[in-house]
Protein backbone atom coordinates (compact mmCIF):
# COMPACT_ATOMS: atom_id res chain seq x y z
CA UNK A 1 -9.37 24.26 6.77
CA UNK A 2 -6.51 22.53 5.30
CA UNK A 3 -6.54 19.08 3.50
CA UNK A 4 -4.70 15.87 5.30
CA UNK A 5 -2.25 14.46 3.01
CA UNK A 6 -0.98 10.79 3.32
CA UNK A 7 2.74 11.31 4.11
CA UNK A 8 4.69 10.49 0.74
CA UNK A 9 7.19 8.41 2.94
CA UNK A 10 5.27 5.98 5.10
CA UNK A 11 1.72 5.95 3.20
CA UNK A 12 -0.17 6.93 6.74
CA UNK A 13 -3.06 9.16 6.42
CA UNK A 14 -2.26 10.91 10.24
CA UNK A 15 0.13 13.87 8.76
CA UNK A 16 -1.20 17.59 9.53
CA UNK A 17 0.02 21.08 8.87
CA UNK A 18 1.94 22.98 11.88
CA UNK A 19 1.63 26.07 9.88
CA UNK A 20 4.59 26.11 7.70
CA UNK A 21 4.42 22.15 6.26
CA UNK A 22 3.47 18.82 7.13
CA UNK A 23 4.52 16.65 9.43
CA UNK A 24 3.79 13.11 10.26
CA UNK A 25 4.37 11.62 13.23
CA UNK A 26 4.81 8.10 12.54
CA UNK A 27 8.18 8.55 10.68
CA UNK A 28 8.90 12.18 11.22
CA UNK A 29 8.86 13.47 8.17
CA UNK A 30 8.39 17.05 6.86
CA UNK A 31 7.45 18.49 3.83
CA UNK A 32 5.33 21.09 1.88
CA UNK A 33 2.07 20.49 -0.38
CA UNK A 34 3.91 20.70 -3.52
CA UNK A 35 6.97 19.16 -2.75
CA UNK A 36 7.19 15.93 -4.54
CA UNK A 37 10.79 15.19 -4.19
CA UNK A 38 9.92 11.16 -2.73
CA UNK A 39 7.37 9.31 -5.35
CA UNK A 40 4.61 7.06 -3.63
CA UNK A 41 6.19 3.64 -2.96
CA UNK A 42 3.85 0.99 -2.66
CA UNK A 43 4.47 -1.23 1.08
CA UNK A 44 3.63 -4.54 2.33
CA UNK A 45 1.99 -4.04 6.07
CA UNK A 46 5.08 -4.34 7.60
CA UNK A 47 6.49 -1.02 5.91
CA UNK A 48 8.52 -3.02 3.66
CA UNK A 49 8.93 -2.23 -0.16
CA UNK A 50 7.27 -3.97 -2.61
CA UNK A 51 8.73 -4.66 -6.35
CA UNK A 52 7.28 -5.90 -9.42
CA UNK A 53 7.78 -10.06 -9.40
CA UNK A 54 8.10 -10.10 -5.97
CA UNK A 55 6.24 -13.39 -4.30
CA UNK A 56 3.85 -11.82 -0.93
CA UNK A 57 1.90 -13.94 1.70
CA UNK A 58 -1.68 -13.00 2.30
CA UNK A 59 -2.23 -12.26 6.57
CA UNK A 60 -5.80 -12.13 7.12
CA UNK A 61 -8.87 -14.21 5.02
CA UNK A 62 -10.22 -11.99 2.20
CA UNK A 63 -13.85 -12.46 0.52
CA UNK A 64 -13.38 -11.72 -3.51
CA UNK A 65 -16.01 -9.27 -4.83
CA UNK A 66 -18.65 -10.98 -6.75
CA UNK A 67 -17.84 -13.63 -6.32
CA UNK A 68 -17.95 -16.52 -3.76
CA UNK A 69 -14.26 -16.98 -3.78
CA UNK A 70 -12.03 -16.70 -0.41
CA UNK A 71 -8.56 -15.76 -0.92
CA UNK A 72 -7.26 -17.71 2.63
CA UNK A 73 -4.59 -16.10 5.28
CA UNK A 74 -0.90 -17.73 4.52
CA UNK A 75 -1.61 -17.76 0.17
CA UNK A 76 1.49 -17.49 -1.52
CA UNK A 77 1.19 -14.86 -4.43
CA UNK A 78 3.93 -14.99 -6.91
CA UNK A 79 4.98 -12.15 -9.60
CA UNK A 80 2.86 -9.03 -8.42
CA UNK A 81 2.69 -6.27 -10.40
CA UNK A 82 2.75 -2.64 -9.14
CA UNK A 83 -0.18 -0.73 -10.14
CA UNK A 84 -0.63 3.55 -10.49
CA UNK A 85 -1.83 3.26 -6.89
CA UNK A 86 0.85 2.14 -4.54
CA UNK A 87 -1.67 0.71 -2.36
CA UNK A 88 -2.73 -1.80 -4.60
CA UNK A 89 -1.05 -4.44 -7.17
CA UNK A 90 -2.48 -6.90 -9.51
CA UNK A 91 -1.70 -10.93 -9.56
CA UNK A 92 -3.12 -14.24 -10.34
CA UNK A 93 -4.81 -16.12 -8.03
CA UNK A 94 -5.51 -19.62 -9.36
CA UNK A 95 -5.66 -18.48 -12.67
CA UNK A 96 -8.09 -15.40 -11.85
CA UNK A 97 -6.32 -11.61 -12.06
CA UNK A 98 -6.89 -10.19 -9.21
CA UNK A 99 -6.24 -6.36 -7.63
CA UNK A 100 -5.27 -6.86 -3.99
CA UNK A 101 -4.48 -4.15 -1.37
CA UNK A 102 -0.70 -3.79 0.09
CA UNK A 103 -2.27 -3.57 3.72
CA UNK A 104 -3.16 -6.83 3.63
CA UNK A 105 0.37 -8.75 2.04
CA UNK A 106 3.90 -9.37 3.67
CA UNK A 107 7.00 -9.65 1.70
């Protein structure tokens, strides 16, 4: 059986192999296992690209990991920083470095 790859275009995790490469259908694209012509660009939730020093809006009330801090919905985050994992990037949070996931930010 063959491995799913998250499509190097859109992030998504629903590509699957017609026999000759992937595909995904959410933006069409096609390509083989190896082919790593398109690095991994880390997105907001809306599909949008994300920069270092960009300023991102969290959209949904997240609990901090051990800790009792709440990071509320509509929290403006200034200067991200992109991390080795484009779904992820590091910021300060009241003074606090924090690692927060792209799925939950908007540009």
């Amino acid at each position: 059986m063959t491995e799913i790859l998250k499509c190097p275009k859109c992030s998504q995790g629903n590509s699957y192999f017609d026999g000759t490469s992937y595909v995904c259908p959410d933006c069409f694209y096609e390509w083989s296992g190896e082919d790593s012509e398109i690095a991994a660009v880390s997105r907001d939730s809306n599909g949008e690209e994300l920069q270092d020093g960009d300023s991102v809006t969290v959209i949904k009330d997240l609990k901090v990991k051990g800790s009792s801090i709440v990071i509320k919905r509509g929290t403006k985050v200034k200067s991200i920083r992109l991390t080795d994992n484009p779904e992820e990037v590091d910021c300060k949070i009241d003074g606090s470095g924090i690692v927060l996931k792209t799925c939950f930010l908007k540009k």
